[in-house]
Protein backbone atom coordinates (compact mmCIF):
# COMPACT_ATOMS: atom_id res chain seq x y z
CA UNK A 1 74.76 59.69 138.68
CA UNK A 2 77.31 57.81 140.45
CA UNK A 3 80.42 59.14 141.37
CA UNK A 4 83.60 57.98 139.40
CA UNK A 5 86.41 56.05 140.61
CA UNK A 6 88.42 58.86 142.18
CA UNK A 7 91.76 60.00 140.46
CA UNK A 8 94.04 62.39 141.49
CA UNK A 9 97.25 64.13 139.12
CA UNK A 10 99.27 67.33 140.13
CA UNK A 11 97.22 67.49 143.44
CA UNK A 12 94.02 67.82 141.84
CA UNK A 13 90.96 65.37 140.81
CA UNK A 14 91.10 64.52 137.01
CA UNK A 15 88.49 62.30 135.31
CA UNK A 16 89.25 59.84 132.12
CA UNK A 17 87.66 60.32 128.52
CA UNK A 18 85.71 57.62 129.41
CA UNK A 19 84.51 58.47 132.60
CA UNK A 20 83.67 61.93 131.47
CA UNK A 21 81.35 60.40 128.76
CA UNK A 22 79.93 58.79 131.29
CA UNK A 23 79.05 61.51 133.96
CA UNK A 24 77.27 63.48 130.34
CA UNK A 25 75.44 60.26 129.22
CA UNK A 26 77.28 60.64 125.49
CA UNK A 27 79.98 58.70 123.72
CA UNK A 28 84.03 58.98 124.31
CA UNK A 29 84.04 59.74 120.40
CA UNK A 30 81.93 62.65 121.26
CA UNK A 31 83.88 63.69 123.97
CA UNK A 32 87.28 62.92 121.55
CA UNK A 33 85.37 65.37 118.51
CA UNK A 34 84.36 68.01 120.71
CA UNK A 35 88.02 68.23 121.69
CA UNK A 36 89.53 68.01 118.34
CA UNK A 37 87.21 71.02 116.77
CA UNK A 38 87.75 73.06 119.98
CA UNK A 39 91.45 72.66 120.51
CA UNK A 40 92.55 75.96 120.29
CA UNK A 41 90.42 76.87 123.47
CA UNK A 42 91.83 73.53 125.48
CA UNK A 43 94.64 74.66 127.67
CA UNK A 44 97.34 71.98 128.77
CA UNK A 45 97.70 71.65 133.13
CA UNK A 46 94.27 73.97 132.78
CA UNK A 47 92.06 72.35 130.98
CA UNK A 48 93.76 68.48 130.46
CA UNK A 49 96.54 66.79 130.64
CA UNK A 50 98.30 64.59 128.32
CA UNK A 51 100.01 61.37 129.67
CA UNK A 52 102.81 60.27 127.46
CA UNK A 53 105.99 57.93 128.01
CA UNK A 54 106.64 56.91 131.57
CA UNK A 55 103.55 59.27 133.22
CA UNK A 56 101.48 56.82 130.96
CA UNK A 57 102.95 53.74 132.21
CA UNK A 58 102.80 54.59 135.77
CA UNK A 59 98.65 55.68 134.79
CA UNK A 60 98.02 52.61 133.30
CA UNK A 61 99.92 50.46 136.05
CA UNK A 62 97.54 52.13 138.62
CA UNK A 63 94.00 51.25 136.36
CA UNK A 64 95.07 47.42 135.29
CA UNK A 65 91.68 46.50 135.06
CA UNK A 66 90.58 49.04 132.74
CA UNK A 67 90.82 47.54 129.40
CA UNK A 68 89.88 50.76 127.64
CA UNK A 69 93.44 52.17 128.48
CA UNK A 70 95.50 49.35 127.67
CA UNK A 71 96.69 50.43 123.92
CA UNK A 72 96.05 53.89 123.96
CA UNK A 73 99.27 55.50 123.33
CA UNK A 74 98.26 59.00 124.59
CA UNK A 75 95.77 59.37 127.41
CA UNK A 76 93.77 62.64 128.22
CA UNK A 77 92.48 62.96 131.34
CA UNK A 78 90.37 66.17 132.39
CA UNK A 79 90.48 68.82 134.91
CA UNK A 80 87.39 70.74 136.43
CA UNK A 81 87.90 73.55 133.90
CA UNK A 82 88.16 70.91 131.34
CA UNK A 83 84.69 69.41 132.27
CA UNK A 84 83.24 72.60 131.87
CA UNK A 85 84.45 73.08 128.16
CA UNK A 86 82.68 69.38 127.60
CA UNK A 87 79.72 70.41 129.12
CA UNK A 88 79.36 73.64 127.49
CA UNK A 89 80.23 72.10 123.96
CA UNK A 90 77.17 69.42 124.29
CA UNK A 91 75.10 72.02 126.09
CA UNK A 92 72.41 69.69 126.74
CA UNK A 93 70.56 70.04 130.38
CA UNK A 94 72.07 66.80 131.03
CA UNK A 95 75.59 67.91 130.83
CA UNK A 96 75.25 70.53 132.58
CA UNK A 97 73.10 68.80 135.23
CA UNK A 98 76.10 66.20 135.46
CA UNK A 99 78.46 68.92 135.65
CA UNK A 100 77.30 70.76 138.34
CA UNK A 101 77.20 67.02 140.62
CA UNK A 102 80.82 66.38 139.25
CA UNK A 103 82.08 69.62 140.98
CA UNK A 104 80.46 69.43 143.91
CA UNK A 105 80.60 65.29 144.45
CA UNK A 106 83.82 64.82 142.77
CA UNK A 107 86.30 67.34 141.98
CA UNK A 108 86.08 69.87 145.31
CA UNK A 109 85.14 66.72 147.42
CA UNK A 110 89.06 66.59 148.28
CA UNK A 111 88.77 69.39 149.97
CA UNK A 112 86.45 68.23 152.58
CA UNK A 113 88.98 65.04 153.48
CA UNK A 114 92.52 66.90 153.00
CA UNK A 115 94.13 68.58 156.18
CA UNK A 116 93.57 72.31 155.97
CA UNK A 117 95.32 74.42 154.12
CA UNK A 118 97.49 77.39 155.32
CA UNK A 119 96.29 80.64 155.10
CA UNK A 120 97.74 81.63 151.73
CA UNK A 121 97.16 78.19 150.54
CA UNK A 122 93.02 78.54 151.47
CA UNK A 123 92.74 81.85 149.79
CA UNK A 124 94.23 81.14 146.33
CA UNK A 125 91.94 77.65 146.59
CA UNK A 126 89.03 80.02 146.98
CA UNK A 127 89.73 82.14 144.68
CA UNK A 128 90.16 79.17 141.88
CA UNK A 129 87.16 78.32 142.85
CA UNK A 130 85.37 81.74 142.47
CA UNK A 131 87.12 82.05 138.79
CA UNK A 132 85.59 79.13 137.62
CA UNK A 133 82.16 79.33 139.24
CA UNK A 134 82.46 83.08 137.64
CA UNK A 135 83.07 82.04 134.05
CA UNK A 136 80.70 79.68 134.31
CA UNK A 137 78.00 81.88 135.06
CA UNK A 138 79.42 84.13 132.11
CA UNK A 139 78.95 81.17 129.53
CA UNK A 140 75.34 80.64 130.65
CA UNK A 141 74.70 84.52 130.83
CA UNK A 142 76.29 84.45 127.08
CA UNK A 143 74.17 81.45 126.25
CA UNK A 144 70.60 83.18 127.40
CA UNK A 145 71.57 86.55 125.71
CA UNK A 146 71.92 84.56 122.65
CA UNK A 147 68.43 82.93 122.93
CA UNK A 148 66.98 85.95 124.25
CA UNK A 149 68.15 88.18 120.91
CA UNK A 150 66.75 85.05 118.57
CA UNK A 151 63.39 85.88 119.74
CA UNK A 152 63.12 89.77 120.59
CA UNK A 153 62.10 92.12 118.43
CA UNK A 154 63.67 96.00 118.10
CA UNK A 155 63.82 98.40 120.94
CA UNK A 156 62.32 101.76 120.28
CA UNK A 157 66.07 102.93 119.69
CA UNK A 158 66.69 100.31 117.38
CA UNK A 159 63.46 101.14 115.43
CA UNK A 160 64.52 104.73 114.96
CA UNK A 161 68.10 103.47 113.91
CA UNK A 162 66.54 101.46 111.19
CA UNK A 163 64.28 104.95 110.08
CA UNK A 164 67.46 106.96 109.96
CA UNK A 165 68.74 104.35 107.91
CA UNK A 166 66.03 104.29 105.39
CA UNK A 167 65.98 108.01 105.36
CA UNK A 168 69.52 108.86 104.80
CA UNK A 169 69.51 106.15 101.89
CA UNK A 170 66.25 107.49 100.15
CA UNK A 171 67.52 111.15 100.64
CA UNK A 172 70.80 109.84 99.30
CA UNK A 173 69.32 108.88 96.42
CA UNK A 174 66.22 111.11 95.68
CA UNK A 175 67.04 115.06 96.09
CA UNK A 176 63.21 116.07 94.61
CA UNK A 177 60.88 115.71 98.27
CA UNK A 178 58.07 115.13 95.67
CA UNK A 179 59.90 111.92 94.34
CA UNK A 180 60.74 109.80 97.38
CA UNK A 181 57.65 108.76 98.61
CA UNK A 182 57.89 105.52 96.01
CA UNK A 183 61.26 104.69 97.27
CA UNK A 184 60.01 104.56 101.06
CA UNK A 185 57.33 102.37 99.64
CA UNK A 186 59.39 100.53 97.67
CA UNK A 187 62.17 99.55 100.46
CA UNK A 188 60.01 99.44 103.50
CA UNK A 189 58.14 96.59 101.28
CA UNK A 190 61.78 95.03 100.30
CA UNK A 191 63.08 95.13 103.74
CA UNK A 192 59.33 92.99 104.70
CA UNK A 193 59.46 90.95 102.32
CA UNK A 194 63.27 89.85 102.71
CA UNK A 195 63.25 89.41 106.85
CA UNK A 196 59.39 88.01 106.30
CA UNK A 197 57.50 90.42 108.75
CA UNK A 198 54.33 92.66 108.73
CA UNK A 199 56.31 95.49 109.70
CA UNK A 200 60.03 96.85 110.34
CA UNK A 201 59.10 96.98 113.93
CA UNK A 202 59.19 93.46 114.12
CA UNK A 203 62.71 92.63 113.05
CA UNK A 204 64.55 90.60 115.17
CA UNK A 205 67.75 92.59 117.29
CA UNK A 206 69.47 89.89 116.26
CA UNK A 207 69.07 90.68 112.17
CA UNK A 208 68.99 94.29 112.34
CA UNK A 209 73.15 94.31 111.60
CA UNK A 210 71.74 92.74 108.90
CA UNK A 211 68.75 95.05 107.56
CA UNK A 212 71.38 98.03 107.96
CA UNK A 213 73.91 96.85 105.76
CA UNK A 214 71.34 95.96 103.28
CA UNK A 215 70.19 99.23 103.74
CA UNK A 216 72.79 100.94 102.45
CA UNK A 217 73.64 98.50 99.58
CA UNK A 218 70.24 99.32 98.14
CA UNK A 219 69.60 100.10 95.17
CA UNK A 220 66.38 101.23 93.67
CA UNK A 221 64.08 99.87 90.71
CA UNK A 222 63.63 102.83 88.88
CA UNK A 223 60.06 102.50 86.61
CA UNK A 224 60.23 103.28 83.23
CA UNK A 225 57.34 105.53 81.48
């Protein structure tokens, strides 16, 4: 990936719509509908920064030859924090490949050229940095869990969560000992045939939420003599 033409607003590197679509290998449309369904979680001076009136004049003055600017009323340019967002709403290796080269080739590369800091100065740099390198790590950790629960099934503590269930519900329902035996057949065989497996030991974590509150919705079919 090559690295963008640099710009620079409040003191930090920003990059264009367009030269954030870029960096991911997608479309500014993209990057423009990811923002609009995700707005709420966009920040302004955090995440992005809207150039309007004489901020957008002075943008555009400095970027004559970019064409793509030249009628845009509003401009958004993008902030590291902002580039994450992006990258975590295509969450495509790509992105995040790209995203990971942006911050170390393009946004933090200032710091290697600028005088150094003072003290104070340094330390709440560094600790920008950790805060974002930290939630990062917490969206991919997030992102794994997720994948992880799609594909494990229950935990011994989970399956005996599930057996309570069944048995409070049956006992609920069924004072005569004799008599329940067909209603453990009967939901056991529900509850399998519903989530599709050979067995309520393999239920997905993710589903068993689920399986409880169906659980105790249940309702038996009562056979007629």
């Amino acid at each position: 990936m090559n690295n963008p033409t640099p710009i620079e607003h409040n003191g930090q590197r920003v990059l264009t719509t367009a030269q954030l679509a870029e960096s991911f290998d997608t479309e500014t449309k993209i990057i423009s509908k990811n923002f609009e369904r995700n707005e709420s979680r966009y920040v302004e001076g955090k995440h992005f920064f809207a150039l309007k009136g004489e901020e957008l004049k002075t943008f555009k003055a400095s970027r004559q030859n970019d064409d793509n600017l030249k009628f845009a009323p509003v401009i958004y340019i993008w902030t590291e924090k902002g580039a994450w967002l992006h990258a975590k709403s295509l969450n495509t290796d790509q992105a995040w490949e790209a995203y990971e080269a942006l911050v170390d080739d393009y946004y933090r590369v200032k710091q290697l050229i600028n005088k150094p800091m003072d003290p104070l100065k340094a330390l709440m740099q560094a600790t920008h940095n950790l805060l974002a390198s930290q939630e990062l790590i917490v969206g991919r950790v997030d992102e794994i869990e997720q994948k992880v629960d799609k594909q494990i099934t229950l935990n011994s503590g989970q399956q005996r969560r599930l057996q309570q269930g069944i048995n409070k519900k049956v006992c609920s329902i069924e004072s005569d000992k004799s008599e329940r035996s067909d209603l453990f057949r009967q939901l056991h065989k529900e509850i399998k045939d519903r989530w599709e497996v050979p067995s309520y030991k393999d239920i997905l974590r993710q589903d068993l939420q689920n399986v409880l509150n169906y659980i105790s919705a249940w309702k038996p079919i009562r056979r007629t003599e």
